[in-house]
C-alpha atoms as a PDB file:
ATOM      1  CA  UNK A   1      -2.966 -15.505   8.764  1.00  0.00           C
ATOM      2  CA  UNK A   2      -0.590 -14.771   6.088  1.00  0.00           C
ATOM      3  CA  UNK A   3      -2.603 -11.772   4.466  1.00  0.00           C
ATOM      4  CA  UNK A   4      -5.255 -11.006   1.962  1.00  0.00           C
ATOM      5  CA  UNK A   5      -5.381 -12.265  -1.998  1.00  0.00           C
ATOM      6  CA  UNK A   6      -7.038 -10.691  -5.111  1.00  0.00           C
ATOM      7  CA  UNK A   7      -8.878 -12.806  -7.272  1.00  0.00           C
ATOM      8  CA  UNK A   8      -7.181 -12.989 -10.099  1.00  0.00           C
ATOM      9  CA  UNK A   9      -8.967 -11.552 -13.378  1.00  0.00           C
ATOM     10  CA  UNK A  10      -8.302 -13.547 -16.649  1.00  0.00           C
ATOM     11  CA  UNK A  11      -6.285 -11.569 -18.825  1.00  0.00           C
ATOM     12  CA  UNK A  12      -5.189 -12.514 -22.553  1.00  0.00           C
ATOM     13  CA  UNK A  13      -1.374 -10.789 -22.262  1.00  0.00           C
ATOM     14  CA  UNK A  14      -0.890 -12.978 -19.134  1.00  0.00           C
ATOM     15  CA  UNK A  15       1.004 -16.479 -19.707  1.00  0.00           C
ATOM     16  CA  UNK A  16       1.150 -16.357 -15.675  1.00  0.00           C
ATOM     17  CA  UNK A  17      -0.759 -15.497 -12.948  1.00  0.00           C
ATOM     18  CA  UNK A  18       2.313 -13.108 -11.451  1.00  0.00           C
ATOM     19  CA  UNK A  19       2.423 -12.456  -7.790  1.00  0.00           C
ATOM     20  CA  UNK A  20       2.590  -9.344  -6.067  1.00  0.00           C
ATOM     21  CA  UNK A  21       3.253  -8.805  -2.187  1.00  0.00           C
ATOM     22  CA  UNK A  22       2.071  -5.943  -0.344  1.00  0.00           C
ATOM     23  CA  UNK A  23       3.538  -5.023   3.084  1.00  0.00           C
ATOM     24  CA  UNK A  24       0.297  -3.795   4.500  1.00  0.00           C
ATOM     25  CA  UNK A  25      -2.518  -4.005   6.587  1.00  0.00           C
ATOM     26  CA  UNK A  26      -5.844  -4.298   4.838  1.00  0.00           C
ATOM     27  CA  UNK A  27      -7.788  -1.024   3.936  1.00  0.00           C
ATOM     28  CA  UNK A  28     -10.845  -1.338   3.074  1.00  0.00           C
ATOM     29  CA  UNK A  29     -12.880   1.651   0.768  1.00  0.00           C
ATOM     30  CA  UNK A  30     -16.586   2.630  -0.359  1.00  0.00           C
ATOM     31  CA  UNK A  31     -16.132  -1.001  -2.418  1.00  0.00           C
ATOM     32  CA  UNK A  32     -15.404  -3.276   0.722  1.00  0.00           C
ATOM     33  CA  UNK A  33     -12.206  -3.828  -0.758  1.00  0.00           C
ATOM     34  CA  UNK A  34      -8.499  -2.565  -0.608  1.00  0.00           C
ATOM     35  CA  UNK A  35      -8.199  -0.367  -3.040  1.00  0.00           C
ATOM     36  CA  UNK A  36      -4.708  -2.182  -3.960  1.00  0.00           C
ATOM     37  CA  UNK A  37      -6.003  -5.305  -4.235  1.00  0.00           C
ATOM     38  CA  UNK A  38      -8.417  -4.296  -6.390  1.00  0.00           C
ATOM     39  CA  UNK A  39      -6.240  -2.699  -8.930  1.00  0.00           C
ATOM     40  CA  UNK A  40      -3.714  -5.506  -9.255  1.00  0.00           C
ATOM     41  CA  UNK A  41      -6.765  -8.416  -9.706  1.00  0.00           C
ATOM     42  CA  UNK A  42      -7.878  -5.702 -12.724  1.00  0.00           C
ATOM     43  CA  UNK A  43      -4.391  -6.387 -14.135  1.00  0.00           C
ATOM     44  CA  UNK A  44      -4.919 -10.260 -13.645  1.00  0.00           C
ATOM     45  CA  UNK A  45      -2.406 -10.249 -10.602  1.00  0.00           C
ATOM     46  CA  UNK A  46      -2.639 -12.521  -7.709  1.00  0.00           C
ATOM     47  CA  UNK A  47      -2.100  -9.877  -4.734  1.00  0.00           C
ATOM     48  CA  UNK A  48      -1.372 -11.189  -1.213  1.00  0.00           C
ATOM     49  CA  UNK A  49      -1.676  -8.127   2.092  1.00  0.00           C
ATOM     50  CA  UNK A  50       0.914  -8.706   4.843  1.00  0.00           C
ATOM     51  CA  UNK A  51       0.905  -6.227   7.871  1.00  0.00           C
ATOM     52  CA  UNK A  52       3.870  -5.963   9.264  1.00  0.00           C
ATOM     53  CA  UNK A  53       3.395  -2.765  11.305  1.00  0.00           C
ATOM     54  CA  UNK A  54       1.583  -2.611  15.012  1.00  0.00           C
ATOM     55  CA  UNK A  55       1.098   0.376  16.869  1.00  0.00           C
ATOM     56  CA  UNK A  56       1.535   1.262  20.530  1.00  0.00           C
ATOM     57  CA  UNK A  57      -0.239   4.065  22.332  1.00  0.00           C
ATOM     58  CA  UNK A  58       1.677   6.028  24.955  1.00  0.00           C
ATOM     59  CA  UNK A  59       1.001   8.895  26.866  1.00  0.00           C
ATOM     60  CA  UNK A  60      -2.579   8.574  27.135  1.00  0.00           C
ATOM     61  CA  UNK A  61      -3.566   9.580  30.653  1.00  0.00           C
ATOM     62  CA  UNK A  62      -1.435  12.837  30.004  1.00  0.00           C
ATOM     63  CA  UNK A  63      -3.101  13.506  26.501  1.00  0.00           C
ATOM     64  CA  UNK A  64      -6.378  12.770  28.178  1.00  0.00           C
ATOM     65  CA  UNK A  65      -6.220  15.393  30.266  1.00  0.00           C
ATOM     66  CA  UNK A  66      -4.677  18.180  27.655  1.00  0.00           C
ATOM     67  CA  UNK A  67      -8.397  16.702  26.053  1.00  0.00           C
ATOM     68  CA  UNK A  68     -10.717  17.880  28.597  1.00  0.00           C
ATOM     69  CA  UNK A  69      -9.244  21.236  28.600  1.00  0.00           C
ATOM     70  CA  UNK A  70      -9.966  22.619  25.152  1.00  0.00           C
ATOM     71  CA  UNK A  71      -9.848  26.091  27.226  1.00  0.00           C
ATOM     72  CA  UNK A  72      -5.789  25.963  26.591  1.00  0.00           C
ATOM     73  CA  UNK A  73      -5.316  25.511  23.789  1.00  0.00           C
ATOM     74  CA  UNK A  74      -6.138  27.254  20.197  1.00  0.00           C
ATOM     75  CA  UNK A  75      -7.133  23.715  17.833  1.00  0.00           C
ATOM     76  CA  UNK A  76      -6.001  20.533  17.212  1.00  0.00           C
ATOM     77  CA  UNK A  77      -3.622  19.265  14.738  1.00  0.00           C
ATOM     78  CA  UNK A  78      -3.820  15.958  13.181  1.00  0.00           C
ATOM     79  CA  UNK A  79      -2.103  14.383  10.673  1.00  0.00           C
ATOM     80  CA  UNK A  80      -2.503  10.400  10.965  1.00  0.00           C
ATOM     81  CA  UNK A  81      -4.842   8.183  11.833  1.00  0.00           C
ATOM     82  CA  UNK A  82      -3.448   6.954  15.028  1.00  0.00           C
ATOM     83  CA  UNK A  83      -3.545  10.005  16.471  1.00  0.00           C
ATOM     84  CA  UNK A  84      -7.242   9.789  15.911  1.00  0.00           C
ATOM     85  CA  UNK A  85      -7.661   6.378  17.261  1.00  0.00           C
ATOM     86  CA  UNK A  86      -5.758   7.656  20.268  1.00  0.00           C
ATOM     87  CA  UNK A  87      -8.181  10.322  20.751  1.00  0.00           C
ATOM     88  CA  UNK A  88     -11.066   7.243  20.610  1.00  0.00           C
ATOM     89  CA  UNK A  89      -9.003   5.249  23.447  1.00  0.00           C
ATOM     90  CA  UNK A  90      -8.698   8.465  25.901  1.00  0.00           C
ATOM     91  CA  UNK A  91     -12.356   8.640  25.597  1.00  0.00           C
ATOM     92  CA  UNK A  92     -12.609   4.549  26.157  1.00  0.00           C
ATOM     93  CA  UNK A  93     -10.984   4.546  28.662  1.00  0.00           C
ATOM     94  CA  UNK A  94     -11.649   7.476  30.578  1.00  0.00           C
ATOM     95  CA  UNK A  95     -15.316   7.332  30.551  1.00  0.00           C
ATOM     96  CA  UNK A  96     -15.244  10.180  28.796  1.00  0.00           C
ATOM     97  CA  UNK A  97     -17.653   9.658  25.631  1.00  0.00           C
ATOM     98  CA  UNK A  98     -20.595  11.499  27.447  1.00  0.00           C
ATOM     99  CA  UNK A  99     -19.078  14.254  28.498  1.00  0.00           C
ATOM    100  CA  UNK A 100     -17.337  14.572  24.688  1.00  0.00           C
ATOM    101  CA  UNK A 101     -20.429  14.504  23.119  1.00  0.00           C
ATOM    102  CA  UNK A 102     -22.303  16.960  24.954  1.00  0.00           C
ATOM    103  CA  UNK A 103     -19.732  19.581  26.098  1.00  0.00           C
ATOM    104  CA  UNK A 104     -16.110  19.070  25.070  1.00  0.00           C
ATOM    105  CA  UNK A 105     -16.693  18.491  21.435  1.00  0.00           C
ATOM    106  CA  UNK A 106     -18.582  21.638  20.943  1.00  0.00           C
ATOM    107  CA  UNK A 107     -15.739  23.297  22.474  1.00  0.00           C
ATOM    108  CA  UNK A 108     -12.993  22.309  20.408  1.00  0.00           C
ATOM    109  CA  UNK A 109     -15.328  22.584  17.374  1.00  0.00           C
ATOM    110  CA  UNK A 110     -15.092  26.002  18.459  1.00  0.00           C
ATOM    111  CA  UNK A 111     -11.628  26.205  17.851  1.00  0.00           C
ATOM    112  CA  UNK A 112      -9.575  25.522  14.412  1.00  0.00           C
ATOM    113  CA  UNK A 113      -8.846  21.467  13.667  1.00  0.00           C
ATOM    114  CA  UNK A 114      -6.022  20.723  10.840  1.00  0.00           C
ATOM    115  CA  UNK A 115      -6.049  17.755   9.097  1.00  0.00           C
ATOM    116  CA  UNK A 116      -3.785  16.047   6.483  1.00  0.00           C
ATOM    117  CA  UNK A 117      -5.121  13.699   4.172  1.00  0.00           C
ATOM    118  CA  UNK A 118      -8.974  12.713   3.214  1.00  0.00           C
ATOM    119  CA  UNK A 119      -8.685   9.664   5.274  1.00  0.00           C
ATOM    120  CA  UNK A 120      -7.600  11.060   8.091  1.00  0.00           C
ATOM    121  CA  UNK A 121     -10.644  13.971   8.172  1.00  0.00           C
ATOM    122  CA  UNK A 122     -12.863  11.098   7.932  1.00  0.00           C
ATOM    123  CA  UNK A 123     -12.279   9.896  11.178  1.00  0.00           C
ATOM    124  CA  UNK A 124     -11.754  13.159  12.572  1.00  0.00           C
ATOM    125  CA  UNK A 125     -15.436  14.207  11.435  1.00  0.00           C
ATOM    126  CA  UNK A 126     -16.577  10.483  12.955  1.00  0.00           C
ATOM    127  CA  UNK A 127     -15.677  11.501  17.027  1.00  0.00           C
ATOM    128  CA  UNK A 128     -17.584  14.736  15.648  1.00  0.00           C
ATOM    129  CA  UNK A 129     -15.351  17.339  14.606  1.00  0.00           C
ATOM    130  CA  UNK A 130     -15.392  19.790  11.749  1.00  0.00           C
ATOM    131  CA  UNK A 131     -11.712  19.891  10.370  1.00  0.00           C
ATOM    132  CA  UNK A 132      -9.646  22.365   8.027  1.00  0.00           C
ATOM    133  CA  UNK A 133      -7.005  21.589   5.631  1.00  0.00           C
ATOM    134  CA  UNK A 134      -7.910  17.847   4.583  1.00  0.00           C
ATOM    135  CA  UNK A 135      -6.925  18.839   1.023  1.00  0.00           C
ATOM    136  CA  UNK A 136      -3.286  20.054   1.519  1.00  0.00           C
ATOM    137  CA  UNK A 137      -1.957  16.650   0.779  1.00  0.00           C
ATOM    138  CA  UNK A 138       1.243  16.431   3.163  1.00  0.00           C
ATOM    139  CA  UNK A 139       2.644  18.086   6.160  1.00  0.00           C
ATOM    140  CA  UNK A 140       4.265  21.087   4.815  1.00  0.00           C
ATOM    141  CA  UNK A 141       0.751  22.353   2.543  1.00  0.00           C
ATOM    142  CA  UNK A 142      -0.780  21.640   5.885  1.00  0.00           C
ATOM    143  CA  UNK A 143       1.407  24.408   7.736  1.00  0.00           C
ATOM    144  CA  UNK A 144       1.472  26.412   4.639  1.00  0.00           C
ATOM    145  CA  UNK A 145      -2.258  26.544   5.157  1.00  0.00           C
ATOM    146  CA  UNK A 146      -2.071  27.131   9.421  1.00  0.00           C
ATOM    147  CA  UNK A 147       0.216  29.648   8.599  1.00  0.00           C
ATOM    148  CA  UNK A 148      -2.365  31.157   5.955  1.00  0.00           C
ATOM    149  CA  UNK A 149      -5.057  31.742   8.594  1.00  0.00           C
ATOM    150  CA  UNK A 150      -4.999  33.984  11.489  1.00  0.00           C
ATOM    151  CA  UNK A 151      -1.817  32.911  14.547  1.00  0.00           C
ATOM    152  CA  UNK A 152      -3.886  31.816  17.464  1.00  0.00           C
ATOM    153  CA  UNK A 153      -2.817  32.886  20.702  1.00  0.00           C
ATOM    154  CA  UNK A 154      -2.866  30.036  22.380  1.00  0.00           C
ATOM    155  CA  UNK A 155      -1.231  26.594  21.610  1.00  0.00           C
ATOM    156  CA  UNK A 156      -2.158  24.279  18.592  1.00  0.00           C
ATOM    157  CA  UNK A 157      -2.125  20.479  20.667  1.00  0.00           C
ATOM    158  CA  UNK A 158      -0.178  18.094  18.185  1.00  0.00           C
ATOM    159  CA  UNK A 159      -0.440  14.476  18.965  1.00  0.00           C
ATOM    160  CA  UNK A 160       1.723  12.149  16.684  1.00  0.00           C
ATOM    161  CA  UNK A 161       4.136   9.219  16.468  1.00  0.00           C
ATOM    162  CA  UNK A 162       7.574   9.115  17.642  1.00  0.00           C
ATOM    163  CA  UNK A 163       8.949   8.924  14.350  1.00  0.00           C
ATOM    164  CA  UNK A 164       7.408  12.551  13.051  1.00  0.00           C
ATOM    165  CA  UNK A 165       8.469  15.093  10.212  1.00  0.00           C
ATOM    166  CA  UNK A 166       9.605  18.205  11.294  1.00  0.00           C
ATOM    167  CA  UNK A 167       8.824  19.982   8.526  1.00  0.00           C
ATOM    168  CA  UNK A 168       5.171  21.237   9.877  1.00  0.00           C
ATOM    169  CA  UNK A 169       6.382  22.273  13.477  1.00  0.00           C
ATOM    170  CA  UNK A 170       9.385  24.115  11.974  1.00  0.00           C
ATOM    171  CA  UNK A 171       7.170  25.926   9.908  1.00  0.00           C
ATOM    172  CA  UNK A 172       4.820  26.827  12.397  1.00  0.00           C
ATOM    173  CA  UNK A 173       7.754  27.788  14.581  1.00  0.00           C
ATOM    174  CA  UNK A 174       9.679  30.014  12.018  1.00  0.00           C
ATOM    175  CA  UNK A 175       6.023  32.089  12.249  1.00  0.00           C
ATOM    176  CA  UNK A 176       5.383  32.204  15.575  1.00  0.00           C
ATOM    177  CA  UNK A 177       2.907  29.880  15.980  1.00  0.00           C
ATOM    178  CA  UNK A 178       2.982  28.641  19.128  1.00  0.00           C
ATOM    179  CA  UNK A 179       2.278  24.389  19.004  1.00  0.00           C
ATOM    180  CA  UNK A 180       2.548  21.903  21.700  1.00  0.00           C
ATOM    181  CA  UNK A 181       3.215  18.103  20.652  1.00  0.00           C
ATOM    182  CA  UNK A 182       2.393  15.181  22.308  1.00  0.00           C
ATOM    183  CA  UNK A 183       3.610  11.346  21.458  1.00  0.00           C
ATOM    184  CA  UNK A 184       0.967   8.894  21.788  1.00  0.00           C
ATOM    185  CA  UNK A 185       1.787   6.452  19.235  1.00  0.00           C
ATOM    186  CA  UNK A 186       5.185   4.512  18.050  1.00  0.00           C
ATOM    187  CA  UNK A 187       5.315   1.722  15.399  1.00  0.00           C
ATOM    188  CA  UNK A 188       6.190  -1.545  16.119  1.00  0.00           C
ATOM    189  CA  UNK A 189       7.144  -5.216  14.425  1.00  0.00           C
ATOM    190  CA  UNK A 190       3.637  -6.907  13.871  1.00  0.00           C
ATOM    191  CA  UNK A 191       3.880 -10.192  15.829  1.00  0.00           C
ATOM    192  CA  UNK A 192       2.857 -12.155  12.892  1.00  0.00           C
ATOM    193  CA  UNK A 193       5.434 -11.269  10.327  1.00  0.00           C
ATOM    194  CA  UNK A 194       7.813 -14.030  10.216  1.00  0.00           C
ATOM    195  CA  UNK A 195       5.296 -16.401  10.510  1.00  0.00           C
ATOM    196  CA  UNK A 196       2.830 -15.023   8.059  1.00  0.00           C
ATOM    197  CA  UNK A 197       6.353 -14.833   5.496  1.00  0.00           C
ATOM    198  CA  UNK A 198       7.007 -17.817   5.648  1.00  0.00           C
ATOM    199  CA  UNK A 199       3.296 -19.222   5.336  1.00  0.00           C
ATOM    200  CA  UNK A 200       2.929 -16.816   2.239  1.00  0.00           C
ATOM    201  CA  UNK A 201       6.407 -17.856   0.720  1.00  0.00           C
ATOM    202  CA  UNK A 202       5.827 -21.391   0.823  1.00  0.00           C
ATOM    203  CA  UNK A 203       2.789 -21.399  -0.771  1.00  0.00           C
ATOM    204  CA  UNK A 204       3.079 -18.885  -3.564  1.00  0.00           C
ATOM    205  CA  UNK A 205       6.833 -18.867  -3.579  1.00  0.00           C
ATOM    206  CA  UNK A 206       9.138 -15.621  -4.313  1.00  0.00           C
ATOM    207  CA  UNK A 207       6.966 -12.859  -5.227  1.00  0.00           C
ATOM    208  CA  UNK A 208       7.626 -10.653  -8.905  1.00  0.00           C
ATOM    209  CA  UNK A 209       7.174  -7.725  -6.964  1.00  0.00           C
ATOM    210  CA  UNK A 210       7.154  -6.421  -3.142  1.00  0.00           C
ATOM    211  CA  UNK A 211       5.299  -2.955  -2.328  1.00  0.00           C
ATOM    212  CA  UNK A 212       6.274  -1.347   0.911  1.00  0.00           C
ATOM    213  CA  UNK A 213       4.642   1.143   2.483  1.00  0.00           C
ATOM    214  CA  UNK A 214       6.713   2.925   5.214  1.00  0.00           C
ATOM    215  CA  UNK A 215      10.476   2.461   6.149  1.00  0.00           C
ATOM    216  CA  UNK A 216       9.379   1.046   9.298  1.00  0.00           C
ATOM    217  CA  UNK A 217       7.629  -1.470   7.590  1.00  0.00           C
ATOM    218  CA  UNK A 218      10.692  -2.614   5.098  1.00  0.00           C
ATOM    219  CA  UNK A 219      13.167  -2.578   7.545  1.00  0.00           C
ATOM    220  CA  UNK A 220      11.290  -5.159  10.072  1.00  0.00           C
ATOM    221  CA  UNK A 221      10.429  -7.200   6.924  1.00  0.00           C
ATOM    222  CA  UNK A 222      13.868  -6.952   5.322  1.00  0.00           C
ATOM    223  CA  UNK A 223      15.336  -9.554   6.840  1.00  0.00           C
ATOM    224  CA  UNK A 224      12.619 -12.443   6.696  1.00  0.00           C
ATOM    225  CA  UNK A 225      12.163 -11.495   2.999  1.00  0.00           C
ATOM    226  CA  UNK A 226      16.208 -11.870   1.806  1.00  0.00           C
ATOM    227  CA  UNK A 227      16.342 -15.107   3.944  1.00  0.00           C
ATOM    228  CA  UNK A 228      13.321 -16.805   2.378  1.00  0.00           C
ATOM    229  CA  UNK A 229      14.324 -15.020  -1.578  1.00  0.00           C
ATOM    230  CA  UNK A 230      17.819 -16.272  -1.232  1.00  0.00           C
ATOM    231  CA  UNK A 231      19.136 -15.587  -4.743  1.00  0.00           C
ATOM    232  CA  UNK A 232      16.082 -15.155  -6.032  1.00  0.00           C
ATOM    233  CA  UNK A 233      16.064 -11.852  -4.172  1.00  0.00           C
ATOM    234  CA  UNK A 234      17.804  -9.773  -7.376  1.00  0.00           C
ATOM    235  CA  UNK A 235      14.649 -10.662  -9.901  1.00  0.00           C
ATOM    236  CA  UNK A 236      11.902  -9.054  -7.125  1.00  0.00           C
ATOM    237  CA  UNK A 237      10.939  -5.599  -8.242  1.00  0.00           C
ATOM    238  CA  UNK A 238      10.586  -2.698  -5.392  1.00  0.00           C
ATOM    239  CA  UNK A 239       8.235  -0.195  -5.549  1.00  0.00           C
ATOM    240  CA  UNK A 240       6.801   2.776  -2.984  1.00  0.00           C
ATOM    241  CA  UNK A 241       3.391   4.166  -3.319  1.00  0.00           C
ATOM    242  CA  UNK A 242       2.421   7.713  -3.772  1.00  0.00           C
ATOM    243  CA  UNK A 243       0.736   8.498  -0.907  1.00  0.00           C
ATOM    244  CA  UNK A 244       4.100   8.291   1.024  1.00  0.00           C
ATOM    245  CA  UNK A 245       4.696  11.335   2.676  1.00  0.00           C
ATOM    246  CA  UNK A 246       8.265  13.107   1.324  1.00  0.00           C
ATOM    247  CA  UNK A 247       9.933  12.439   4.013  1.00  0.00           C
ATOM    248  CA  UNK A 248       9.705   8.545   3.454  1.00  0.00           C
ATOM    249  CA  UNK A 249      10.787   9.055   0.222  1.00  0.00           C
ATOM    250  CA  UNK A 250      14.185  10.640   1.595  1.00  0.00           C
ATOM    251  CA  UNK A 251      14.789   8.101   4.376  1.00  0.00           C
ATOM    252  CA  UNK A 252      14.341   5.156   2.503  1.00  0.00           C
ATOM    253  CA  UNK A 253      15.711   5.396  -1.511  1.00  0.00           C
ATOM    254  CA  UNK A 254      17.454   3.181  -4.028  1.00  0.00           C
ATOM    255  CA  UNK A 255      20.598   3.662  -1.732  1.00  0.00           C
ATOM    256  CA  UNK A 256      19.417   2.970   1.961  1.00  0.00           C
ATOM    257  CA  UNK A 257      18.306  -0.457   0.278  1.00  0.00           C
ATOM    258  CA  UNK A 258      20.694  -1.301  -2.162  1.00  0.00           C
ATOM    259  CA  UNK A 259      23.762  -0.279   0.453  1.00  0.00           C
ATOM    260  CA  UNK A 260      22.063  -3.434   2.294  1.00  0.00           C
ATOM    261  CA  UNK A 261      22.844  -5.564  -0.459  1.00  0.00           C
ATOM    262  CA  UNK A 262      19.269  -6.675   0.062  1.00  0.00           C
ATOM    263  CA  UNK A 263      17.977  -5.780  -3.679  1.00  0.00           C
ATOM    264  CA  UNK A 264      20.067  -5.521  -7.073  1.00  0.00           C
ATOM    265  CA  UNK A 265      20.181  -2.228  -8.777  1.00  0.00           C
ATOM    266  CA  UNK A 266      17.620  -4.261 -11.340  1.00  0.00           C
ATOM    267  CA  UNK A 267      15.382  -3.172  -9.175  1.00  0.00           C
ATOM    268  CA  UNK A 268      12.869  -0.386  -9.396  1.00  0.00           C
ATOM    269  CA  UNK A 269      12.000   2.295  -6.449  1.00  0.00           C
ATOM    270  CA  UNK A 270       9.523   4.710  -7.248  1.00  0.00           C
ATOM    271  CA  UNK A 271       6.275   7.075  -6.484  1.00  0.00           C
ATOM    272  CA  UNK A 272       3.449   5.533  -7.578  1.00  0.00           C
ATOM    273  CA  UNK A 273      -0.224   5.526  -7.585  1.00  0.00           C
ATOM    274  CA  UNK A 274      -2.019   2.080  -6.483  1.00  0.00           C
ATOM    275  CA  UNK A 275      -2.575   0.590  -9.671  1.00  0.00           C
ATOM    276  CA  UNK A 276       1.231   1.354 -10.860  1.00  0.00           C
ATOM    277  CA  UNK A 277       3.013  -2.325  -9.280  1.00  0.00           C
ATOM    278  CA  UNK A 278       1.042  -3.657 -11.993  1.00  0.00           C
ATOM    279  CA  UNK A 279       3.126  -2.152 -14.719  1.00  0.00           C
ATOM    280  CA  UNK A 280       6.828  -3.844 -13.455  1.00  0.00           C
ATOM    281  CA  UNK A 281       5.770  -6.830 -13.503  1.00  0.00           C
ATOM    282  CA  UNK A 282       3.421  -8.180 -16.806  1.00  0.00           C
END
């Protein structure tokens, strides 16, 4: 399944229908449509969604158990999605939905839950939880914000990825919050990315423009991509989305990817909002 396309809106400054590849999993909004997609097929662009990320849970017998003790700890911090959906799979497979619902939800509701991003609170408030902070944007406003309100005495419970920032436990640290992180997710190659490439590549050919959405995601793509561009590779433009969290923005830069010799310094790598890989390439 090589991925997702936009249908491509007639436009009178178009002498081509140009296509755009997006290294992502499909996201669908209030619309029942990625909210990329939609953008670009406003623009008259033919969009195409690859994933190329897969997630594995870990840890989830031990995070299971830090669940059913809300008594330890002060609130819950979360600032992904997966650490929601890891949350879900404790109660799964556990058995533990009933007993959430009528006793351990109420108690953590009791206690403070910090959130990062709209998105994320959304699936926070689904398992039942009210949450704090959804509006701080990142990581760091997030601790700004924990760090605003009054230092619990006992533990904040963290889960997250492997790969993390350490920007909000820092912070929290430097002010004595006391925190306790768990790992219960870690990204992984999506099984289907060479083979959904090279379906997508010979069928639409070399894309104008590639859109990656996490370093993770580049760097297992990287390779398939400059194998099936060949020298063709040089004319794709590059470009990162806003809603990359700061710390992408550091790891992965012009230099991480031109030091590859993957892309030419033609190319463009920049914060942008979802309809911006329009612009580069009409």
């Amino acid at each position: 399944m090589a991925g997702r396309q936009a249908r491509a809106v007639p436009c009178k400054d178009c002498r081509a229908i140009m296509k755009v590849l997006l290294l992502k999993d499909a996201k669908e909004d209030d619309c029942g449509q990625d909210p990329y997609i939609r953008e670009l097929g406003l623009y008259g662009l033919e969009a195409t969604l690859i994933p190329v990320l897969s997630f594995e849970f870990l840890s989830l017998p031990s995070f299971s158990e830090k669940l059913s003790h809300p008594e330890g700890y002060g609130g819950l911090i979360f600032t992904s999605p997966r650490a929601v959906e890891a949350v879900e799979l404790c109660l799964e497979k556990d058995n533990k939905t009933e007993v959430w619902k009528h006793s351990l939800r109420e108690k953590w509701n009791a206690k403070s839950v910090y959130v990062v991003g709209n998105a994320t609170a959304s699936l926070v408030n689904k398992i039942g939880l009210d949450t704090e902070g959804a509006n701080s944007g990142n990581a760091e406003k997030l601790a700004e914000y924990i760090c605003s309100r009054e230092s619990p005495a006992l533990p904040l419970l963290f889960p997250c990825g492997t790969v993390k920032g350490e920007i909000l436990p820092k912070m929290l640290k430097d002010r004595g919050i006391p925190m306790e992180s768990i790992t219960v997710y870690q990204k992984i190659p999506h099984p289907g990315i060479q083979v959904n490439l090279n379906s997508y590549y010979s069928k639409q050919g070399v894309p104008a423009s590639i859109t990656f959405f996490s370093p993770s995601g580049l760097m297992y793509s990287l390779k398939h991509i400059q194998e099936l561009s060949g020298d063709s590779i040089d004319r794709i433009k590059v470009w990162e989305p806003l809603r990359i969290h700061e710390c992408v923005c550091c790891e992965v830069g012009p230099s991480a990817i031109f030091s590859s010799g993957s892309f030419s310094r033609n190319s463009c790598i920049m914060s942008l909002p979802p309809s911006a890989p329009a612009q580069p390439v009409r």
